[in-house]
Protein backbone atom coordinates (compact mmCIF):
# COMPACT_ATOMS: atom_id res chain seq x y z
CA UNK A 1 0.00 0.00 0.00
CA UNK A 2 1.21 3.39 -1.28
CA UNK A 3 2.62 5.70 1.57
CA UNK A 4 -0.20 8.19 0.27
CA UNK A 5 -3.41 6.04 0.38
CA UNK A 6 -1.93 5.25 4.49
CA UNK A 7 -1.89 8.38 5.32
CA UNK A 8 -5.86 9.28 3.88
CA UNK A 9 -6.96 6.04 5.50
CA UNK A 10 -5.27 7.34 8.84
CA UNK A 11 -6.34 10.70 8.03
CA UNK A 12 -10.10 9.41 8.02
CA UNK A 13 -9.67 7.15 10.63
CA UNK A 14 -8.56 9.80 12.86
CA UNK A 15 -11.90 12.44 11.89
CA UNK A 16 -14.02 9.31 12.48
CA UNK A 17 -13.13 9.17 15.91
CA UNK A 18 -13.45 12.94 16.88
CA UNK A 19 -16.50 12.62 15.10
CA UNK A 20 -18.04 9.81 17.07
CA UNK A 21 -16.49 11.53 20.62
CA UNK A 22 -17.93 14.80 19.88
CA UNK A 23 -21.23 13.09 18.98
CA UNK A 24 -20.35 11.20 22.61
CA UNK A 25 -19.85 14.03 24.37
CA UNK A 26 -23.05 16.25 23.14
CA UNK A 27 -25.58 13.12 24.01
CA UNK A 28 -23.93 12.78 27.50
CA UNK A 29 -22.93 16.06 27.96
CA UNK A 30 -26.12 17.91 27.11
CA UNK A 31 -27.56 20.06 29.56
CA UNK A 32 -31.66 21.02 28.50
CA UNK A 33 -32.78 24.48 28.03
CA UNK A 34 -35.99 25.47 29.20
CA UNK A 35 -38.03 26.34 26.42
CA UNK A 36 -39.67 29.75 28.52
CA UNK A 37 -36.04 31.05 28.39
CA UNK A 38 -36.13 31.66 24.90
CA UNK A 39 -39.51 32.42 24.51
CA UNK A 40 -38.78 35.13 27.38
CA UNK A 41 -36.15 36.59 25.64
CA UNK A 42 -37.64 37.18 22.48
CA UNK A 43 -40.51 39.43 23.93
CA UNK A 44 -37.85 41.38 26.29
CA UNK A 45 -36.86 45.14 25.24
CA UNK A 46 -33.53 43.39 23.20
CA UNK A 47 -32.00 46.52 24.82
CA UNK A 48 -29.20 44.78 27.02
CA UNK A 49 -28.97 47.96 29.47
CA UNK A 50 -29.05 46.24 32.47
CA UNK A 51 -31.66 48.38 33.96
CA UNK A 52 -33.48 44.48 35.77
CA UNK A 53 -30.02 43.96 37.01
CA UNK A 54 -28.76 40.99 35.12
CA UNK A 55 -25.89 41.19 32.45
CA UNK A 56 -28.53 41.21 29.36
CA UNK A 57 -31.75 40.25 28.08
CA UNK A 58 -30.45 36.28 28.24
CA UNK A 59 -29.84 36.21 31.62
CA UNK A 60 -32.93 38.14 32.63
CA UNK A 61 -35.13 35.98 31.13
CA UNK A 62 -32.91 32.86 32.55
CA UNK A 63 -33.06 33.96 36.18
CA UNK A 64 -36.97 34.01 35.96
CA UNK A 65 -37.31 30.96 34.78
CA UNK A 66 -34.44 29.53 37.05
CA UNK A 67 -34.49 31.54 40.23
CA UNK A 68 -37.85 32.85 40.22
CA UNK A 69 -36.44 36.83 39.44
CA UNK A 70 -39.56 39.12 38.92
CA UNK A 71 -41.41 39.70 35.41
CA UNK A 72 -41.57 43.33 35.57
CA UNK A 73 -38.12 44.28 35.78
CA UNK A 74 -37.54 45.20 31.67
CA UNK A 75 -37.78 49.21 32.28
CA UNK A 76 -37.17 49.57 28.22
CA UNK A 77 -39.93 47.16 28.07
CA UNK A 78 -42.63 48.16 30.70
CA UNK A 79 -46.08 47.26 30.90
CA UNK A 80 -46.60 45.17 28.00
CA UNK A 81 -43.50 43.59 27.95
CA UNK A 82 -44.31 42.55 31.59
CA UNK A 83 -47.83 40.60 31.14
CA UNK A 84 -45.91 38.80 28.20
CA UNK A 85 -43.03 37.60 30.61
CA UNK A 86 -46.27 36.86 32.86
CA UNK A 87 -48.08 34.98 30.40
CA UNK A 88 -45.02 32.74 29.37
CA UNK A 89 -44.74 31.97 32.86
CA UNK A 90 -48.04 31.78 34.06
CA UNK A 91 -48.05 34.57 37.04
CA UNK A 92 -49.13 37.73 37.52
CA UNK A 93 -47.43 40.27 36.24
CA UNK A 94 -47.48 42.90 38.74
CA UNK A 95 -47.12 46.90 38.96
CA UNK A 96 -44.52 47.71 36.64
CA UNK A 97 -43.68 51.28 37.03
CA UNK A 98 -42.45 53.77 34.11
CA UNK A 99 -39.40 55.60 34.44
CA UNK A 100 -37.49 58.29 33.14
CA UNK A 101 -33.99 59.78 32.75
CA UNK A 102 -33.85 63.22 34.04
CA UNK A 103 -30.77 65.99 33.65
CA UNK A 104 -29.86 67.69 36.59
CA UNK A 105 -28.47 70.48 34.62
CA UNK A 106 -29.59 73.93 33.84
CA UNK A 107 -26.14 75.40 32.33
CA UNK A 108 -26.82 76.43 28.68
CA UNK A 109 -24.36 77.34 26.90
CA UNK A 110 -25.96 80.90 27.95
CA UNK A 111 -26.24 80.34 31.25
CA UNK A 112 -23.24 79.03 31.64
CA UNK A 113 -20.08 79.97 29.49
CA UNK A 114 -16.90 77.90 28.95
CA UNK A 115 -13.63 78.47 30.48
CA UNK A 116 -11.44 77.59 27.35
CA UNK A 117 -12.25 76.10 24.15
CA UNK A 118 -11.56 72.53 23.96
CA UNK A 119 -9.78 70.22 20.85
CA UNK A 120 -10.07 67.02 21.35
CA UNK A 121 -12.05 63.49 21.19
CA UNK A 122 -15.68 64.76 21.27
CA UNK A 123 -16.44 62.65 24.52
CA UNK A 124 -17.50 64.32 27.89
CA UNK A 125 -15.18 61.30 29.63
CA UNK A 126 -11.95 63.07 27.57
CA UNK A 127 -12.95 66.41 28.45
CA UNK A 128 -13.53 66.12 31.98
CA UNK A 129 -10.25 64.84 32.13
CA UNK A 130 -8.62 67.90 31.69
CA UNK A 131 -9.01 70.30 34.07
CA UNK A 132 -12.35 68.63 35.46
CA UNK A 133 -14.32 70.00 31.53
CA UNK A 134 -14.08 73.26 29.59
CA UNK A 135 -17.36 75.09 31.33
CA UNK A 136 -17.50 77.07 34.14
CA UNK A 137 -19.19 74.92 36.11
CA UNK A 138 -17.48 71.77 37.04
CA UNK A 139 -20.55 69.95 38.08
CA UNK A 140 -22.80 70.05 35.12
CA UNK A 141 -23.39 68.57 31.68
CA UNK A 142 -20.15 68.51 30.01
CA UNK A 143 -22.15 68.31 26.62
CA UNK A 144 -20.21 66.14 24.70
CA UNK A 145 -22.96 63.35 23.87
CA UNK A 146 -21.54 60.13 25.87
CA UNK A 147 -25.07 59.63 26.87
CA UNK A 148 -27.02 59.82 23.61
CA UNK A 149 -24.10 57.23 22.26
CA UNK A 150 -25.37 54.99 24.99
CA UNK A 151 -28.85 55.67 24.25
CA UNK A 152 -30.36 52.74 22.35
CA UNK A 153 -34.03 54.34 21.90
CA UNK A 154 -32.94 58.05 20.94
CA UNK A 155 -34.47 59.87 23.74
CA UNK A 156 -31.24 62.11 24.57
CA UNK A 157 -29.76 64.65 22.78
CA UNK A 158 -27.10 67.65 23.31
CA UNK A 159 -29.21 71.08 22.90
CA UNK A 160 -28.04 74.35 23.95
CA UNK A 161 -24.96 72.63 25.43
CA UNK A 162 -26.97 70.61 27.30
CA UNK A 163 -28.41 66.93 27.41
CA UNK A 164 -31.86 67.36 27.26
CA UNK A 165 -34.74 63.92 27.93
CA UNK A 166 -37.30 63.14 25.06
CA UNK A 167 -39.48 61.40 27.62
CA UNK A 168 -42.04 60.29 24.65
CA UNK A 169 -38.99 57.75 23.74
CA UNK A 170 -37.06 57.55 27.09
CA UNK A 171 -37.90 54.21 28.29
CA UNK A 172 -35.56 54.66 31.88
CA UNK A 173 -33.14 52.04 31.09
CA UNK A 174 -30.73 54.04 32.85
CA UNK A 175 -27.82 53.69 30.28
CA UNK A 176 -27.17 57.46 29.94
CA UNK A 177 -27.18 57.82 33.70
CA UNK A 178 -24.43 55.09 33.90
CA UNK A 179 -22.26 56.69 30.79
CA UNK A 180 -22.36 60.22 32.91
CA UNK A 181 -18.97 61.15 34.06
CA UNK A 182 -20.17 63.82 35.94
CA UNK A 183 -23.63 61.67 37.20
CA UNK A 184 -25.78 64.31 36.77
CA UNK A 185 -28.06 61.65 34.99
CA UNK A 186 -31.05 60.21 37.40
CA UNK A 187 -34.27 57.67 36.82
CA UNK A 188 -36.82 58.57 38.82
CA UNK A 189 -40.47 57.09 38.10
CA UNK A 190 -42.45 58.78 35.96
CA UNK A 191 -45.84 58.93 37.25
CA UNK A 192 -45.00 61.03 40.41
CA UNK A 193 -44.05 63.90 37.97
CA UNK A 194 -42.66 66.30 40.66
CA UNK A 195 -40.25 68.69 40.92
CA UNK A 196 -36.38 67.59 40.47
CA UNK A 197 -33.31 70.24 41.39
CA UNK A 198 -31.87 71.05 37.86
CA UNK A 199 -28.65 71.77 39.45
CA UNK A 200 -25.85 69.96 41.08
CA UNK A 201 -22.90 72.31 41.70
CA UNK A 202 -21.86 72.42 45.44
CA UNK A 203 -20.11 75.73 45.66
CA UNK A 204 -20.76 78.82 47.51
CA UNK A 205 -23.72 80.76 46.07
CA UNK A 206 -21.88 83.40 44.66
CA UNK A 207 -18.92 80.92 43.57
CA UNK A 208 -22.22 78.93 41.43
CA UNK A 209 -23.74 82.40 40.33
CA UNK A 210 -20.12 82.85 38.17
CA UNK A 211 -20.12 79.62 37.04
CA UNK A 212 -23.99 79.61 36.00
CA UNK A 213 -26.95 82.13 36.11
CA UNK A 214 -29.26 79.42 36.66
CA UNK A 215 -27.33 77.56 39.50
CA UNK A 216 -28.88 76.76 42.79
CA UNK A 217 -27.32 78.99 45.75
CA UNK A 218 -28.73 77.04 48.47
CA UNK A 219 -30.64 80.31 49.68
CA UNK A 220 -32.78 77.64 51.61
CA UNK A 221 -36.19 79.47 50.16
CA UNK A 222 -37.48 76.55 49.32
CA UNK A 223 -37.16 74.44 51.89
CA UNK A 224 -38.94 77.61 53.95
CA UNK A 225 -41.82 77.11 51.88
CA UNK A 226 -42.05 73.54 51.69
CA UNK A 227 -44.80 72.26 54.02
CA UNK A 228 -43.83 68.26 53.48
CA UNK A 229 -40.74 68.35 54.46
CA UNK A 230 -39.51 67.37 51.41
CA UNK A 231 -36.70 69.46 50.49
CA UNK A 232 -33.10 69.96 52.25
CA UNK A 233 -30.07 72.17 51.51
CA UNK A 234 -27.30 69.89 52.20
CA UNK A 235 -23.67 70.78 50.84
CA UNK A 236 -24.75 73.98 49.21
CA UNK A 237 -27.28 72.21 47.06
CA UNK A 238 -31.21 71.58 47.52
CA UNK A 239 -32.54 68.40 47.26
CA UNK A 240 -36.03 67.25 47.36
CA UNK A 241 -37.11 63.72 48.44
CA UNK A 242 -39.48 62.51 46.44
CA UNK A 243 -41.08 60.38 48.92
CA UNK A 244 -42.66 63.54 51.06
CA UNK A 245 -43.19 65.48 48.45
CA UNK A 246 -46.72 66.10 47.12
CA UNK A 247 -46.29 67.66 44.24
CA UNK A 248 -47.66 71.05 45.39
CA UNK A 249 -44.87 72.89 43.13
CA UNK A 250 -44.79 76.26 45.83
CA UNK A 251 -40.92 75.51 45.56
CA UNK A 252 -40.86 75.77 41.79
CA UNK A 253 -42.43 79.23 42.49
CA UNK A 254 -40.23 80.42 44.90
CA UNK A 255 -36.82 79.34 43.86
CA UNK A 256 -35.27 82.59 42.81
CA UNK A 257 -33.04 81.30 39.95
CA UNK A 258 -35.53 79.02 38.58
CA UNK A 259 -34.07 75.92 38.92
CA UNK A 260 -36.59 73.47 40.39
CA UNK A 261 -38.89 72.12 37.51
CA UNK A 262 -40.72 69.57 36.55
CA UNK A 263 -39.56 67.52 34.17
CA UNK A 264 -41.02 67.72 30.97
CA UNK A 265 -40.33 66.87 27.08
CA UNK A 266 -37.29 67.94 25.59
């Protein structure tokens, strides 16, 4: 037999083995999949933010059906995308409650003008690394679009300097919030609709009133007019807790540089 026919025949031989241990291995070796994991996954957001707590969509939907995690934890997905995790699994779906990204930011480019002009990667993370950002204020939106790259629905965008929430499309994922350097970025739910501190520099009053015109000075005002309780000045900065609040909005009118709102659109 020619030294060339041997080595095919060995050469076969050989494949035919692996073949028949990898076939081996995959019969005993198999581990089952639940068929409500992938039926879980496919009516899930697909955004992969993280906002239930798991590394993706895969392992949400796994840890329901394995560890009993809730249904109503895909924020992207809310509602809907709860009673069809429900239905898969046969439970009740629960209160699943919308939320929303909100800016704590007020500097316009107006408002609040920049200390030196800035050439460089167009990526808040880059310019805060110099000198803390290029704007006056050190605390604010550095304006450079890191969260509307993270965005997966469109709902952010950079105007007048600053990020500002489409809440039509925000679904409160929470991905901008985590790709803020400066974590002015919060999710706070959606029905409550109260009023949020646009602000979050921590200097002196008159220190903030250089850096930004719309800045709060931690005058106290409106936690003098608040009758909940809800609102307390602590390093330099008001913040309202949105447990005691009720809404009543006297703070919003009393602030003198305007910088309690309620969120809205854009």
């Amino acid at each position: 037999m020619s030294p060339i026919l041997m080595a095919i025949i060995l050469v076969t031989a050989i494949g035919l083995v692996g073949a028949v241990i990898l076939v081996a291995a995959s019969i005993f070796m198999y581990v089952p999949v639940d068929e409500r994991v992938e039926k879980i996954t496919a009516v899930l957001a697909g955004a992969n933010c993280g906002a239930c707590g798991c590394a993706g969509c895969a392992d949400y939907a796994k840890s329901i059906v394995e560890d009993g995690n809730a249904v109503n934890k895909c924020t992207p997905g809310g509602a809907a995308c709860a009673a069809a995790v429900a239905e898969i699994m046969g439970v009740e779906a629960g209160a699943s409650v919308s939320m929303k990204a909100v800016v704590a930011c007020s500097g316009t480019c107006e408002k609040s003008p920049k200390r030196f002009e800035f050439q460089g990667v167009e990526s808040c993370q880059a310019v805060k690394g110099l000198y803390g950002g290029d704007g006056m204020c050190k605390y604010g939106c550095l304006g450079y679009g890191d969260c509307t790259r993270a965005c997966a629905f469109d709902a952010i965008h950079i105007v007048d300097g600053i990020a500002k929430v489409d809440r039509a499309k925000c679904t409160g994922c929470g991905a901008c919030a985590a790709a803020c350097p400066n974590a002015i970025i919060s999710i706070i739910p959606e029905e409550k609709r109260k009023p949020v501190v646009l602000c979050q520099n921590k200097d002196k009053g008159g220190d903030t009133r250089k850096a930004c015109t719309a800045g709060c000075i931690g005058c106290m005002k409106c936690t003098k007019v608040c009758h909940f309780d809800a609102i307390t000045v602590e390093n330099n900065l008001a913040r309202i807790d949105q447990e005691k609040c009720k809404g009543c909005q006297l703070c919003v009118k009393e602030c003198p540089m305007g910088v309690i709102h309620v969120p809205a659109n854009g």
